[in-house]
Protein backbone atom coordinates (compact mmCIF):
# COMPACT_ATOMS: atom_id res chain seq x y z
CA UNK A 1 25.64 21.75 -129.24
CA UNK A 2 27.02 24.94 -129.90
CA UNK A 3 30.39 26.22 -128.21
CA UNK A 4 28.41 28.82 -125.41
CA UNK A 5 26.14 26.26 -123.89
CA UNK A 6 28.78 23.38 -123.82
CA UNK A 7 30.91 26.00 -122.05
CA UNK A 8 28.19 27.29 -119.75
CA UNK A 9 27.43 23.21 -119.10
CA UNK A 10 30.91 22.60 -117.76
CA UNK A 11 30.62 25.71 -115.73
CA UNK A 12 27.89 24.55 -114.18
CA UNK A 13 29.53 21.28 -113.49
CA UNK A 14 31.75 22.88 -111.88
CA UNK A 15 34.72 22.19 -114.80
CA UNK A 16 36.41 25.66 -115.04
CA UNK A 17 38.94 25.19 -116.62
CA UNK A 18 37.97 22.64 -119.25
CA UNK A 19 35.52 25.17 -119.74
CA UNK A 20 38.24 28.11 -120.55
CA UNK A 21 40.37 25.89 -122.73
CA UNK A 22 36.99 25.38 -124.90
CA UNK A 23 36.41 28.72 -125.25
CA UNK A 24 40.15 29.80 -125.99
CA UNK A 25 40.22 26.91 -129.21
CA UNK A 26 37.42 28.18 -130.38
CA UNK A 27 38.71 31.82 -130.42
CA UNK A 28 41.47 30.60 -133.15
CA UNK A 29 38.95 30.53 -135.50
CA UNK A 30 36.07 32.83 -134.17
CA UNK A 31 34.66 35.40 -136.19
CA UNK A 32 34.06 39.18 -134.71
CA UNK A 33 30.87 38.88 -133.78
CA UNK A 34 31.47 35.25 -131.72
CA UNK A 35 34.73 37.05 -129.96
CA UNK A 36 32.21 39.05 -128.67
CA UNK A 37 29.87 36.55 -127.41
CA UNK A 38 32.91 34.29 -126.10
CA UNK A 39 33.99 37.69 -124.07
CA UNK A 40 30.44 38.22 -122.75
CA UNK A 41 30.34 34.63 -121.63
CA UNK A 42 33.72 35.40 -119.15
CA UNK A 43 32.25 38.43 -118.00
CA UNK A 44 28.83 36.45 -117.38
CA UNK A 45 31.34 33.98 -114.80
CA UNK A 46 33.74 36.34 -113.58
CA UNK A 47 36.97 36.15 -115.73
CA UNK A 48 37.49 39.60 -116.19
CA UNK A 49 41.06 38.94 -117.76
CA UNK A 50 40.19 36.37 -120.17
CA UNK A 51 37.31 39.02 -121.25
CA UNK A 52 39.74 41.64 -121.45
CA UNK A 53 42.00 40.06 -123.43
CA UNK A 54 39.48 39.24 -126.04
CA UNK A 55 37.95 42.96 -125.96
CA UNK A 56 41.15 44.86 -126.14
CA UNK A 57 42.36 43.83 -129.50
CA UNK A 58 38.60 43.83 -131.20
CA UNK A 59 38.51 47.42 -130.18
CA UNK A 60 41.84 48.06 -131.49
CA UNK A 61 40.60 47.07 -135.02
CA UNK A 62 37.26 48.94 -134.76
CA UNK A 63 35.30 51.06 -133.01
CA UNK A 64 32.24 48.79 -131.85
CA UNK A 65 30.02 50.57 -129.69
CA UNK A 66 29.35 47.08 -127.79
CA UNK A 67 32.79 46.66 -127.44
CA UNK A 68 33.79 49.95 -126.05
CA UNK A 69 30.40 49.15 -123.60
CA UNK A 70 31.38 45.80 -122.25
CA UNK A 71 35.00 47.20 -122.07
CA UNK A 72 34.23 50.10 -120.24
CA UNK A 73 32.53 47.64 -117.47
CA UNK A 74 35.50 45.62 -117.10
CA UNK A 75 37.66 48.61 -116.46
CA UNK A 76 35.49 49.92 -114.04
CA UNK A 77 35.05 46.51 -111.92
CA UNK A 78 39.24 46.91 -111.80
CA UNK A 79 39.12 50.51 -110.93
CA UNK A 80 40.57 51.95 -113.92
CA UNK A 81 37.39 54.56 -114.34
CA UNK A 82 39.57 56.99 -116.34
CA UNK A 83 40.14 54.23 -118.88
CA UNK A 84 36.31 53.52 -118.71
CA UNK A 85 35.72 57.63 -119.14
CA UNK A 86 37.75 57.36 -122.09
CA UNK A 87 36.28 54.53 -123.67
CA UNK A 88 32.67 55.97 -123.06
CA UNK A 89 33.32 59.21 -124.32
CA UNK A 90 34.27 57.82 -127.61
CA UNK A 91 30.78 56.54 -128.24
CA UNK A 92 28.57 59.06 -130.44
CA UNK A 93 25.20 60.82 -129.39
CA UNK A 94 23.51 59.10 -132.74
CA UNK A 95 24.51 55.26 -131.60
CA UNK A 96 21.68 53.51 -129.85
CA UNK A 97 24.46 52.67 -127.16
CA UNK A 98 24.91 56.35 -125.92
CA UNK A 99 22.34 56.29 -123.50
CA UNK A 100 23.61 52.88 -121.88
CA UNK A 101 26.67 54.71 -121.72
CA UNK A 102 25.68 57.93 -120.61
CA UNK A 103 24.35 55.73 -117.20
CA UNK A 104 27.67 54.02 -117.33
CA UNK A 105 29.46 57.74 -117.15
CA UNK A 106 26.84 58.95 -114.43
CA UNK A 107 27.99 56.39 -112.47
CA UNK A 108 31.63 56.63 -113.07
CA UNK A 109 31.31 60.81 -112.20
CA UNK A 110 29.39 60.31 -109.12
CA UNK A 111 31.99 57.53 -107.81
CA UNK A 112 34.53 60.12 -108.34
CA UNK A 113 32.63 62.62 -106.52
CA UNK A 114 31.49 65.25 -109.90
CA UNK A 115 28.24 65.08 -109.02
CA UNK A 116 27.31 67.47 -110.75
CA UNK A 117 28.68 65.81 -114.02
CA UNK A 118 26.89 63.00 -113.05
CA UNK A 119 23.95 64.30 -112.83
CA UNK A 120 24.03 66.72 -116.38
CA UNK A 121 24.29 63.04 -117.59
CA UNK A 122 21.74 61.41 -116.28
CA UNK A 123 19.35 64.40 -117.07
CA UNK A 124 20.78 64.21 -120.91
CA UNK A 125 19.77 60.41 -120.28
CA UNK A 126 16.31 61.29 -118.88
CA UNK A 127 15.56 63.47 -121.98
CA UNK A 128 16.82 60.78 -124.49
CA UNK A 129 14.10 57.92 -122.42
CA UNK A 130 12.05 59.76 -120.35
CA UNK A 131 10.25 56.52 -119.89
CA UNK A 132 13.18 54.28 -118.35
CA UNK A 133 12.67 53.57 -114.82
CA UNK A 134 16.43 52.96 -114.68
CA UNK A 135 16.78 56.29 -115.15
CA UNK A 136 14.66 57.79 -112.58
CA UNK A 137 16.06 55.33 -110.44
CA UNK A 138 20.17 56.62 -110.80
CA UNK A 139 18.64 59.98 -110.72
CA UNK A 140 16.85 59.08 -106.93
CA UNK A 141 20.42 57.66 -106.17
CA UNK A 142 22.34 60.48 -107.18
CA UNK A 143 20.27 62.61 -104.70
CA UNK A 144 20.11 60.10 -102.17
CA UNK A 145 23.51 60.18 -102.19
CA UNK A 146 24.18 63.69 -101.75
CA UNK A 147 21.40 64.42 -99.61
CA UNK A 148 19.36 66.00 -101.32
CA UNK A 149 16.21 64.15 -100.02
CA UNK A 150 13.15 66.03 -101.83
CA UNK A 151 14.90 65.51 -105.47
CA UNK A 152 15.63 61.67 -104.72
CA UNK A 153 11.74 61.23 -103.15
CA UNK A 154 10.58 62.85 -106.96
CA UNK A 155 12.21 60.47 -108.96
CA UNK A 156 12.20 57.26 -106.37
CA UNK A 157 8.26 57.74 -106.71
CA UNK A 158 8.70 57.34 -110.53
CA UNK A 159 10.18 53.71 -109.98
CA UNK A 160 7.50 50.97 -109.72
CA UNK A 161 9.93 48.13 -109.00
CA UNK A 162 13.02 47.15 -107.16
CA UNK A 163 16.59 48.08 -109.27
CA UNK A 164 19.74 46.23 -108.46
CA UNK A 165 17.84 44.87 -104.90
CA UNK A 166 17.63 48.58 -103.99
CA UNK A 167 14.20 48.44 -101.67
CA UNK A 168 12.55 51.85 -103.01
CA UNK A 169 10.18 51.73 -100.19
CA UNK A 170 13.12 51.34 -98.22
CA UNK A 171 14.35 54.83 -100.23
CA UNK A 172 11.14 56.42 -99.90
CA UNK A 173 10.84 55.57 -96.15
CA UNK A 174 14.26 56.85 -95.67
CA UNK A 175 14.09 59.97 -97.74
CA UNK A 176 10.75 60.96 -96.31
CA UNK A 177 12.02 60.87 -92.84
CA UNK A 178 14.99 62.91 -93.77
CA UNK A 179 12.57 65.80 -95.12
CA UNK A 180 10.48 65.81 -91.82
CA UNK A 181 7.38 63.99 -93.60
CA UNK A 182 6.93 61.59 -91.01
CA UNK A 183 3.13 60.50 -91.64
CA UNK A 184 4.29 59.43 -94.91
CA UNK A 185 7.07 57.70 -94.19
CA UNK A 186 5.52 56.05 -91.39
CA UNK A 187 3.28 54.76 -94.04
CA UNK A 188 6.06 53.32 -95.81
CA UNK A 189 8.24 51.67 -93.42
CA UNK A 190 4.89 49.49 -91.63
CA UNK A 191 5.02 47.98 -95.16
CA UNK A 192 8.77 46.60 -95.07
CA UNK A 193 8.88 43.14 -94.81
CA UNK A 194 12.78 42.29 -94.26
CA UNK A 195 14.39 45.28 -92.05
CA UNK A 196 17.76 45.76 -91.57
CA UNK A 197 19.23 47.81 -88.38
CA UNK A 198 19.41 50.86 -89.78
CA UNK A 199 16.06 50.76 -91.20
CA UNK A 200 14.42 49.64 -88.08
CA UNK A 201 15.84 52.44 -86.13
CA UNK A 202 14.59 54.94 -88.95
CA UNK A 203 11.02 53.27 -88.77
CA UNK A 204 11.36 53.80 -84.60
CA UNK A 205 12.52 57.45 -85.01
CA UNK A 206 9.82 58.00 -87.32
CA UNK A 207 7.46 56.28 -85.47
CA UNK A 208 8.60 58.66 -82.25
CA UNK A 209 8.09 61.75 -84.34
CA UNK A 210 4.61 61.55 -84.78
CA UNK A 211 4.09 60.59 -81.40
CA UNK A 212 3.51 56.46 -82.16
CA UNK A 213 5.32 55.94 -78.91
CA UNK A 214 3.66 52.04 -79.28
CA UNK A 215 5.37 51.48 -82.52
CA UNK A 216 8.19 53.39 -81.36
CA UNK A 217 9.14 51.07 -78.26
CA UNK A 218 7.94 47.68 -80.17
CA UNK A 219 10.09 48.43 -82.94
CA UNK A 220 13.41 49.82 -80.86
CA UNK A 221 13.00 47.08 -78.40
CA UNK A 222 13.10 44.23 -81.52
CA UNK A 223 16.37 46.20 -82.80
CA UNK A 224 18.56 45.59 -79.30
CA UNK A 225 17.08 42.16 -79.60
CA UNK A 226 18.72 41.81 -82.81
CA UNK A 227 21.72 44.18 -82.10
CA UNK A 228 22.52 45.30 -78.85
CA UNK A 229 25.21 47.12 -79.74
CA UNK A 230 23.07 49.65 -81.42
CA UNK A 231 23.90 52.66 -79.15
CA UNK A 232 21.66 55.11 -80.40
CA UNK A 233 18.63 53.16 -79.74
CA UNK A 234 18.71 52.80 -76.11
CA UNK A 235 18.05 56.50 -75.60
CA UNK A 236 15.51 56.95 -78.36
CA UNK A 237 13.75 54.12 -76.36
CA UNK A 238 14.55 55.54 -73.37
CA UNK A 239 12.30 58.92 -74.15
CA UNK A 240 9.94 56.89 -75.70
CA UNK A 241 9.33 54.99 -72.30
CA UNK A 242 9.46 58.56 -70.41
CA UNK A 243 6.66 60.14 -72.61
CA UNK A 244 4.43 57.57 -71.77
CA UNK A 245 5.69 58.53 -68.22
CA UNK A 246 6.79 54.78 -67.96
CA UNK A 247 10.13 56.63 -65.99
CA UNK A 248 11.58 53.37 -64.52
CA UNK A 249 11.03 51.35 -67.94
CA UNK A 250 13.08 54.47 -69.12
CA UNK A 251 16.11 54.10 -66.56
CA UNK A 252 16.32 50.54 -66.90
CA UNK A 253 17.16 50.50 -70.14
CA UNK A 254 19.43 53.33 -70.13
CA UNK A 255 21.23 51.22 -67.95
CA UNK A 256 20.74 48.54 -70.14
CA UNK A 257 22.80 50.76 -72.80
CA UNK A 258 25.94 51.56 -70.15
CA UNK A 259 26.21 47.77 -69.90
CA UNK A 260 27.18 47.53 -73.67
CA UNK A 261 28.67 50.90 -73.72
CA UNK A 262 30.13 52.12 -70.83
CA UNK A 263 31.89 54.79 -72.58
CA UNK A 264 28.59 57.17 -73.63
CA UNK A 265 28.18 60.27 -72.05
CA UNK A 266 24.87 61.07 -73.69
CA UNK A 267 23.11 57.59 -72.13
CA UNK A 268 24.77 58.82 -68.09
CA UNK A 269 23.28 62.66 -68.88
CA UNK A 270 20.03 61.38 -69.45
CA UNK A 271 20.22 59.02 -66.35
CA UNK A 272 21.20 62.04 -64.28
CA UNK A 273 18.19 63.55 -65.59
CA UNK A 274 15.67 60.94 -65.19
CA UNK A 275 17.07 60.22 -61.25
CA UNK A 276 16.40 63.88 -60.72
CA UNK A 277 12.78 62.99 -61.69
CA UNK A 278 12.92 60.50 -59.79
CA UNK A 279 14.17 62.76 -56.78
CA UNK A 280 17.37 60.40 -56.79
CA UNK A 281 19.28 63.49 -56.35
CA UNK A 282 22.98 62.11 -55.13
CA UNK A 283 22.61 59.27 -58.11
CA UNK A 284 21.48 62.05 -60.71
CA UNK A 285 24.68 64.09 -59.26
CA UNK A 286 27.25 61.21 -59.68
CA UNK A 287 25.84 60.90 -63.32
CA UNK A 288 26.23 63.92 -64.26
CA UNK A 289 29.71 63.81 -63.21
CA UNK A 290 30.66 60.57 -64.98
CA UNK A 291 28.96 62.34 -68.03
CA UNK A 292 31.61 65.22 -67.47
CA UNK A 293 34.57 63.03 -66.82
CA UNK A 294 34.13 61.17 -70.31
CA UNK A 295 33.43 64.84 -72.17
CA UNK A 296 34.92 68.18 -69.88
CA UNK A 297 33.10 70.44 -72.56
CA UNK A 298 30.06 68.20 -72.13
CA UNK A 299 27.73 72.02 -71.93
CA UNK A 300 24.32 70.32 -71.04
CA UNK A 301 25.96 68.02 -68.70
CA UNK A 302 27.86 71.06 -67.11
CA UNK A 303 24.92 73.00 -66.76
CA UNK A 304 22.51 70.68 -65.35
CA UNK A 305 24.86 70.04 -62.75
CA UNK A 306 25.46 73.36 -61.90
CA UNK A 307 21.33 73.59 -61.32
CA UNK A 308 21.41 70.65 -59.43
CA UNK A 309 24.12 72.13 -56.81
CA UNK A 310 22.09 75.50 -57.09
CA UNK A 311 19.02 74.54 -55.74
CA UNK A 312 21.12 72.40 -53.10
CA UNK A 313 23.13 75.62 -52.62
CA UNK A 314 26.02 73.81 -52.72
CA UNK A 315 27.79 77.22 -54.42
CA UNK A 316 31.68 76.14 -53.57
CA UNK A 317 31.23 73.55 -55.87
CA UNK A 318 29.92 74.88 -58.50
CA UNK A 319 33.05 77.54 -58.06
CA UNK A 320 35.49 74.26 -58.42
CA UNK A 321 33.73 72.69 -60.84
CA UNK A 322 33.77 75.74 -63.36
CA UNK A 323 37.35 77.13 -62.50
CA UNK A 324 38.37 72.95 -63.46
CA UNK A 325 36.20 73.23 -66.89
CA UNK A 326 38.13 76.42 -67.57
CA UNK A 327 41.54 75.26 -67.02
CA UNK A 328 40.54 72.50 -69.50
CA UNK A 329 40.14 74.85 -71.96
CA UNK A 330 36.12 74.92 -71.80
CA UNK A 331 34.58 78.79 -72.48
CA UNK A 332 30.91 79.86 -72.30
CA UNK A 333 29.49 82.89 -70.91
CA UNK A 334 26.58 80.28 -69.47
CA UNK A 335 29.63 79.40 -66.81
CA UNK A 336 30.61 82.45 -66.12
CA UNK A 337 27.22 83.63 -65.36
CA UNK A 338 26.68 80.16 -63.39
CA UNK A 339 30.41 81.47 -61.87
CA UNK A 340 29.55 85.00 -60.89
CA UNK A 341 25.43 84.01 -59.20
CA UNK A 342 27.89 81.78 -56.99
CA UNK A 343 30.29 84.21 -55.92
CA UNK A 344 27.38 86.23 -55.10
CA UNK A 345 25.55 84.24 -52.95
CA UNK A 346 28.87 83.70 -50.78
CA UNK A 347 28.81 87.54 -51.28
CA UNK A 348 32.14 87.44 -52.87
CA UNK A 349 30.99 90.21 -54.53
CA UNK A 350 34.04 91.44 -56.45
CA UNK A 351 34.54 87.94 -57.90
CA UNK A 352 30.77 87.89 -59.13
CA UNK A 353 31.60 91.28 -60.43
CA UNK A 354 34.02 89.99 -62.44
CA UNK A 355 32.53 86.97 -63.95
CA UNK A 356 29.67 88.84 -64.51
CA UNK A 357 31.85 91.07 -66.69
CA UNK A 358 33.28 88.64 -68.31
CA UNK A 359 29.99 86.84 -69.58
CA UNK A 360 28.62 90.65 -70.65
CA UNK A 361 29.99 91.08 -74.08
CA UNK A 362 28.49 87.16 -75.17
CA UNK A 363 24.67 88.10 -72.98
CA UNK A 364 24.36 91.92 -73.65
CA UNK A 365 21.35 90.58 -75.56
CA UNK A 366 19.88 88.51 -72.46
CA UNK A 367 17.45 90.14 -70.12
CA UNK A 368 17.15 87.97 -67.11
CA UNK A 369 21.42 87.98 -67.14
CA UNK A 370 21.34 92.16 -67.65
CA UNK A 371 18.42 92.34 -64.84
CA UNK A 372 20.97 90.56 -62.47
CA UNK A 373 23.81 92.38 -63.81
CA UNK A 374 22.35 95.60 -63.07
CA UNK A 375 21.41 94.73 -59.77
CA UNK A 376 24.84 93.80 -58.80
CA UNK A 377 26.35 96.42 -60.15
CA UNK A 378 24.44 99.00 -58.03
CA UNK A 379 25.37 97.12 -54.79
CA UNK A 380 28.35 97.52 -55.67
CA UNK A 381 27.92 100.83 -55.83
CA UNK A 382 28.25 101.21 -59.51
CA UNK A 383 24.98 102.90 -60.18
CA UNK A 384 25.82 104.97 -63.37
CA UNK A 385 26.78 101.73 -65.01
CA UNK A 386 24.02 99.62 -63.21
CA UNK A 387 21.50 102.46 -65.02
CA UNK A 388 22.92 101.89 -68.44
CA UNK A 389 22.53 98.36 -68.36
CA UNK A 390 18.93 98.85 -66.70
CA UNK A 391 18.31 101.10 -69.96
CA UNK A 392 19.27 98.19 -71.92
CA UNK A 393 17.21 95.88 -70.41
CA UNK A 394 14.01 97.88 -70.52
CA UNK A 395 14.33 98.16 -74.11
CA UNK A 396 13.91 94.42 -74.36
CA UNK A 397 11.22 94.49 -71.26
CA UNK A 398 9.61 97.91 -71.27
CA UNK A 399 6.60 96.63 -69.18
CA UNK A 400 8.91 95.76 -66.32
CA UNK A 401 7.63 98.62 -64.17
CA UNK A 402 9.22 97.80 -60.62
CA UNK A 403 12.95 97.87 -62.91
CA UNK A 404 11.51 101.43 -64.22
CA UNK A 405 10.66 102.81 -60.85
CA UNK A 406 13.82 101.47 -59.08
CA UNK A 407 16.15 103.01 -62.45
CA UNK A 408 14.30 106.00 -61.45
CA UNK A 409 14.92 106.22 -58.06
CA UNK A 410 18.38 105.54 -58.68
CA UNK A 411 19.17 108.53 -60.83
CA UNK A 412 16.99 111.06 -58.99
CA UNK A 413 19.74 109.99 -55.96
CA UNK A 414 22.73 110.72 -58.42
């Protein structure tokens, strides 16, 4: 029985270190070539040090290029990559090991961050073995990596297998959503056998973009079986539900969501806004708020309270609420127009006056708010500024002909 398999016997039996001492008598009298295999054998079980400690003084007397390979591994698995760079670098473009170690480098670079490096040497790689799968594969997971979702999808669709227990229809699925191709990556994710969370929510999403609302709440609703912590699945169900106008399947489980995450201001918006469908306007009110309270510069919360209180003409409020926003720090010409339509219905009109100056210079470019401002401005009795800003607007609506008659009117007066 030779040395390896008597080792790898008492390894399996669970004798470590009767299994060490073995291989460290036989190294007295080892040649080169059986140093090697005695070092593969403790990287093969983990003993990274005993491996080293073979390696370091073989490559000390030559330059092997399986040594500087295997060596280059080890110093990588204990985060010495500049060692490894060194090592790999050393190995020559003519030595049937420089393309292993041009995928060891790649993979070095890109855990540094040079991806660019990375990638120069996985394309040198790809030119050397245009056939290797492997390569196609690092070359996917490079631009998976970075984003760069239409590069990955060209080489993932080169790879006919799963690498390293990477799922490339997982890859593909993934990729394809991130692109916009949701057919096709619909295609791919019914064919996943195993899910995990994140995927399942991708195949959902997906599922919701092409308008598979079916798939789309079957597939959500198994996630927050699994996890229902997953926040962003309640609301993705939750529109799901309210496109197939199933509205109270919809709230429920957007209350559902506040009970394992009380603290998200998207999930109490979207309550406020289904309870206004539901004509639940006090309830869509207080959500709003709570939406505001956990996020003062919340805008679509802000805004779609400041409707709600509109069409209730409850004005005042909407004064306090946006004079609080602003002393929080919160600016947007949207309030101060939403400030100075307020003041004017209380006819305040020199406060509206001035909010709607203030909002000007940010929605010069906004009809309906120059329409208004024009008309204020002229009660006001502004009228050589309310006709410049009525010029304005009829450049952008030049068929508004009751706007052209009344800008008329106004300057055959002056």
């Amino acid at each position: 029985m030779d040395i390896i398999t008597e080792a790898n016997q008492l390894m399996e039996a669970h004798l470590a270190n009767e299994a060490i001492n073995l291989i460290e008598e036989a190294l007295n009298t080892a040649s080169e070539n059986e140093k090697i295999l005695y070092a593969a054998f403790f990287m093969e079980w983990g003993f990274l040090d005993e491996a080293r400690s073979i390696l370091e003084p073989l490559h000390a007397k030559m330059c092997h290029s399986e040594v500087i390979l295997m060596l280059a591994e080890i110093y990588t698995e204990q985060q010495e990559d500049t060692k490894a760079i060194e090592l790999l670098l050393l190995i020559d473009p003519d030595d049937e090991a420089y393309l292993p170690a041009l995928l060891q480098l790649a993979d070095l670079y890109q855990q540094e961050g040079l991806f660019e490096v990375s990638e120069q040497k996985l394309l040198e790689a790809k030119r050397i073995a245009p056939q290797e799968e492997v390569i196609d594969f690092a070359l996917g997971e490079l631009y998976y990596s970075i984003g760069d979702y239409n590069r990955a999808i060209l080489y993932y669709e080169k790879v006919s297998t799963d690498i390293l227990n990477v799922s490339i229809t997982e890859r593909l699925a993934h990729s394809l959503t991130a692109v916009g191709k949701y057919e096709l990556a619909f295609n791919y994710f019914k064919t996943i056998k195993e899910p995990d969370h994140d995927t399942l929510f991708s195949y959902g999403l997906t599922a919701f973009q092409i308008e598979r609302d079916d798939v789309a709440i079957k597939v959500l609703k198994q996630l927050l079986e699994k996890d229902p912590y997953y926040h962003s699945a309640y609301l993705l169900l939750a529109e799901a539900y309210e496109r197939q106008g199933l509205i109270k399947e919809a709230y429920n489980i957007l209350k559902q969501g506040l009970e394992y995450d009380e603290f998200n201001k998207e999930l109490y918006y979207h309550l406020g806004i289904l309870l206004q469908k539901l004509n639940r306007l006090d309830e869509s009110e207080t959500m709003f708020q709570e939406a505001i309270t956990l996020d003062p510069d919340y805008k679509e919360a802000i805004l779609s309270l400041i409707a709600l209180w509109k069409d209730n003409n409850k004005y005042e409020l909407i004064i306090d609420l946006i004079h609080d926003i602003k002393n929080d720090g919160s600016i947007d010409p949207l309030y101060e127009w939403a400030l100075g339509r307020a003041y004017s219905e209380l006819d305040e009109r020199n406060d509206a006056l001035n909010a709607y100056k203030q909002a000007y210079t940010n929605l010069q470019d906004d009809p309906e708010f120059l329409k208004e401002y024009g008309m204020l401005l002229y009660e006001a009795g502004e009228r050589k500024e309310a006709v410049n800003i009525f010029r304005t607007y009829l450049m952008m609506i030049p068929d508004d002909y009751d706007i052209i008659a009344f800008t008329e009117r106004i300057e055959e007066i002056n």
